[in-house]
C-alpha atoms as a PDB file:
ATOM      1  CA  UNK A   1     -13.100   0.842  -4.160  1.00  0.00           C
ATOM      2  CA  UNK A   2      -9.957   3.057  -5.134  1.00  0.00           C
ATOM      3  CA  UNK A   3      -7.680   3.255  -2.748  1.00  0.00           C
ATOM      4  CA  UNK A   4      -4.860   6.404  -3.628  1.00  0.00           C
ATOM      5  CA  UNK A   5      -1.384   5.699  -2.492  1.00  0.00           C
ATOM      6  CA  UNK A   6       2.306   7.321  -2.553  1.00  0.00           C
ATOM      7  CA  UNK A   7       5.490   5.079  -3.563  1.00  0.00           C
ATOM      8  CA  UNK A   8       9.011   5.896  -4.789  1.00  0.00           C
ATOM      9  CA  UNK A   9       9.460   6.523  -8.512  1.00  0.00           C
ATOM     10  CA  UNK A  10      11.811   4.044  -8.819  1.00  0.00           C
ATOM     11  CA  UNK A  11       9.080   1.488  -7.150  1.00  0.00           C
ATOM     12  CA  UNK A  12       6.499   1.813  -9.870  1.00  0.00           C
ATOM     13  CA  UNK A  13       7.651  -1.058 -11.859  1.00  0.00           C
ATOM     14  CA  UNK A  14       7.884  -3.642  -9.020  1.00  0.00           C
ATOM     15  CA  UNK A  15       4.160  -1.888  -8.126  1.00  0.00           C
ATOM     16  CA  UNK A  16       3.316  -2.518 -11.792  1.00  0.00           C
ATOM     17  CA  UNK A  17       4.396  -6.319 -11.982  1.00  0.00           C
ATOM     18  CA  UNK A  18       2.902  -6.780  -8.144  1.00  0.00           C
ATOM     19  CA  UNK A  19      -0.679  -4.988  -8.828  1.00  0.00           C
ATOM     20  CA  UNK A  20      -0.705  -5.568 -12.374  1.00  0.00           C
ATOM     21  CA  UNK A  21      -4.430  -4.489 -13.945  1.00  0.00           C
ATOM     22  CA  UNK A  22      -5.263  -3.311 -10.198  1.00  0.00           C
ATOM     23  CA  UNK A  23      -3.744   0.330 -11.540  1.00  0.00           C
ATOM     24  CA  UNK A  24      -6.121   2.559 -12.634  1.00  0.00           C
ATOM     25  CA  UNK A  25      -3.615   5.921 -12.541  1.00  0.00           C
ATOM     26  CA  UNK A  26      -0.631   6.881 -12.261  1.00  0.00           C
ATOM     27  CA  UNK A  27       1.045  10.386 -11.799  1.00  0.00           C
ATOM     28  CA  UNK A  28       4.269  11.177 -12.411  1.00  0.00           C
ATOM     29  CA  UNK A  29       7.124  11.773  -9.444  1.00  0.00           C
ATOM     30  CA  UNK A  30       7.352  14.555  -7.528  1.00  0.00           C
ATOM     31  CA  UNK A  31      10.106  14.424  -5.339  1.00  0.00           C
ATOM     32  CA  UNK A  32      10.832  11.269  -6.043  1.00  0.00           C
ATOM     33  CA  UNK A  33       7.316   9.686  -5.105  1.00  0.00           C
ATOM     34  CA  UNK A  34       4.270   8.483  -7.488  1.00  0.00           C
ATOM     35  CA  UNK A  35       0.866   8.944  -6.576  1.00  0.00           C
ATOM     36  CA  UNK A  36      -0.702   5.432  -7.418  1.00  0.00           C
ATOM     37  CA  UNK A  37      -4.687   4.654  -8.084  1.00  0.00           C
ATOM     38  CA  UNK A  38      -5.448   1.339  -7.500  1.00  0.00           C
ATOM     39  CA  UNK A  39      -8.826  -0.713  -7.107  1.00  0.00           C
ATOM     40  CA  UNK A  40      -9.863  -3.312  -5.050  1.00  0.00           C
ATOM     41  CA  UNK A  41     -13.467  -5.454  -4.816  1.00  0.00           C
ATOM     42  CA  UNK A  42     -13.231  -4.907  -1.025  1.00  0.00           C
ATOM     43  CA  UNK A  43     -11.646  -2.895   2.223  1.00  0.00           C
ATOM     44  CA  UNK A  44      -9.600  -6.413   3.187  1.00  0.00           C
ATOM     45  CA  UNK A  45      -7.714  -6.555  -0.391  1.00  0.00           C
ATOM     46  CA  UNK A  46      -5.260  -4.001   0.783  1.00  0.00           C
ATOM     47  CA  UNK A  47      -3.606  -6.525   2.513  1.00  0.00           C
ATOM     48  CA  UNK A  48      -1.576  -6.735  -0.878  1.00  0.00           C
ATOM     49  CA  UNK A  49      -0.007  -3.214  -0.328  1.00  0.00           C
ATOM     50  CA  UNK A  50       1.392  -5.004   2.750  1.00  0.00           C
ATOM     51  CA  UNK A  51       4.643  -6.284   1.173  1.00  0.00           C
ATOM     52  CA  UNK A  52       5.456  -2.790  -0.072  1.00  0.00           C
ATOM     53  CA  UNK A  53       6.333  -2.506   3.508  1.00  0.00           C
ATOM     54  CA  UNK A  54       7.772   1.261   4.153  1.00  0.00           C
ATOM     55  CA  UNK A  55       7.962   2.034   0.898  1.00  0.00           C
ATOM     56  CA  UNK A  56       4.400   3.212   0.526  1.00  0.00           C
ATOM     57  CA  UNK A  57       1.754   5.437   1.986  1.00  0.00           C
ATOM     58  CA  UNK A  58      -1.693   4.601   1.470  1.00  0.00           C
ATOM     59  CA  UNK A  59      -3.059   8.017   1.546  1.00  0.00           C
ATOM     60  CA  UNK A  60      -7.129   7.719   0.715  1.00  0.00           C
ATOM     61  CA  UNK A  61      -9.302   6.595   1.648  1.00  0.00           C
ATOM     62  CA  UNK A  62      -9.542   6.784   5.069  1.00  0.00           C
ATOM     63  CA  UNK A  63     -10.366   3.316   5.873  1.00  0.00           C
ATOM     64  CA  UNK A  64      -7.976   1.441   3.671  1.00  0.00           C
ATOM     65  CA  UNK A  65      -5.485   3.931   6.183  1.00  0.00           C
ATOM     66  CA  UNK A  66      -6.826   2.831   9.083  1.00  0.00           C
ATOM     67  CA  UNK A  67      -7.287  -0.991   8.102  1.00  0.00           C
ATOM     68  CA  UNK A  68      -3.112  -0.597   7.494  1.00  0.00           C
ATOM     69  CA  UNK A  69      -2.966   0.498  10.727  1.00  0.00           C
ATOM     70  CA  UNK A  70      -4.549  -2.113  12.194  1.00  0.00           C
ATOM     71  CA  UNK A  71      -2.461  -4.270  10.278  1.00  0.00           C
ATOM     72  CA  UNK A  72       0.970  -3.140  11.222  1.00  0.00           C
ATOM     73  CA  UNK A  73      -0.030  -2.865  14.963  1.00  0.00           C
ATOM     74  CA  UNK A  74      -0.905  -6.671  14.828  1.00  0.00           C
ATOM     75  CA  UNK A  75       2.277  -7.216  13.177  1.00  0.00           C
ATOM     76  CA  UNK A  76       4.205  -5.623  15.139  1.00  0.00           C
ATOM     77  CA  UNK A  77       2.506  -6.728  18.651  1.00  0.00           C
ATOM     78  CA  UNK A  78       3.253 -10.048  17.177  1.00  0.00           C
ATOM     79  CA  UNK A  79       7.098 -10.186  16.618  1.00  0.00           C
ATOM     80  CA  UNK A  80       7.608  -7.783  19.913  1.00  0.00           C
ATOM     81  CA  UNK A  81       8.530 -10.559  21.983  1.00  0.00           C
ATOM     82  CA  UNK A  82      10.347 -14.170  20.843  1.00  0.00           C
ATOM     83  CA  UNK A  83       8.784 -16.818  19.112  1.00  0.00           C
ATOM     84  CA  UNK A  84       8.053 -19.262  21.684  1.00  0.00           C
END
């Protein structure tokens, strides 16, 4: 699966050493953001794009979106309240 994403232009080489041959394309900044192609076996691999943490935007396709989002609500419904 591809999944298309937006990060800074001075990100791309910590997004090159991080996802490595995952890159399939790269285009070059527009106001100061990338648009990234990268490819993954399967829907739970975007995990990785995780530890870009706001510096990204997964932008298509819609799942790998909406699988973030599930992500980040977990996350964040996690470390709302002290750890006990």
């Amino acid at each position: 699966m591809s999944v298309t994403v937006r990060l800074p232009g001075n990100g791309l080489d910590l997004a090159r050493r991080i996802l490595g041959n995952r890159i399939h394309d790269v285009s070059e900044a527009e106001n100061g953001w990338c648009t990234v192609v990268v490819r993954y076996s399967d829907i739970e691999s975007v995990r990785q794009l995780l530890q870009f943490g706001d510096h990204i935007e997964i932008l298509t396709p819609e799942t790998a979106r909406e699988r973030i989002r599930q992500l980040a609500r977990d996350l964040a419904e996690r470390h709302s309240t002290p750890a006990s």
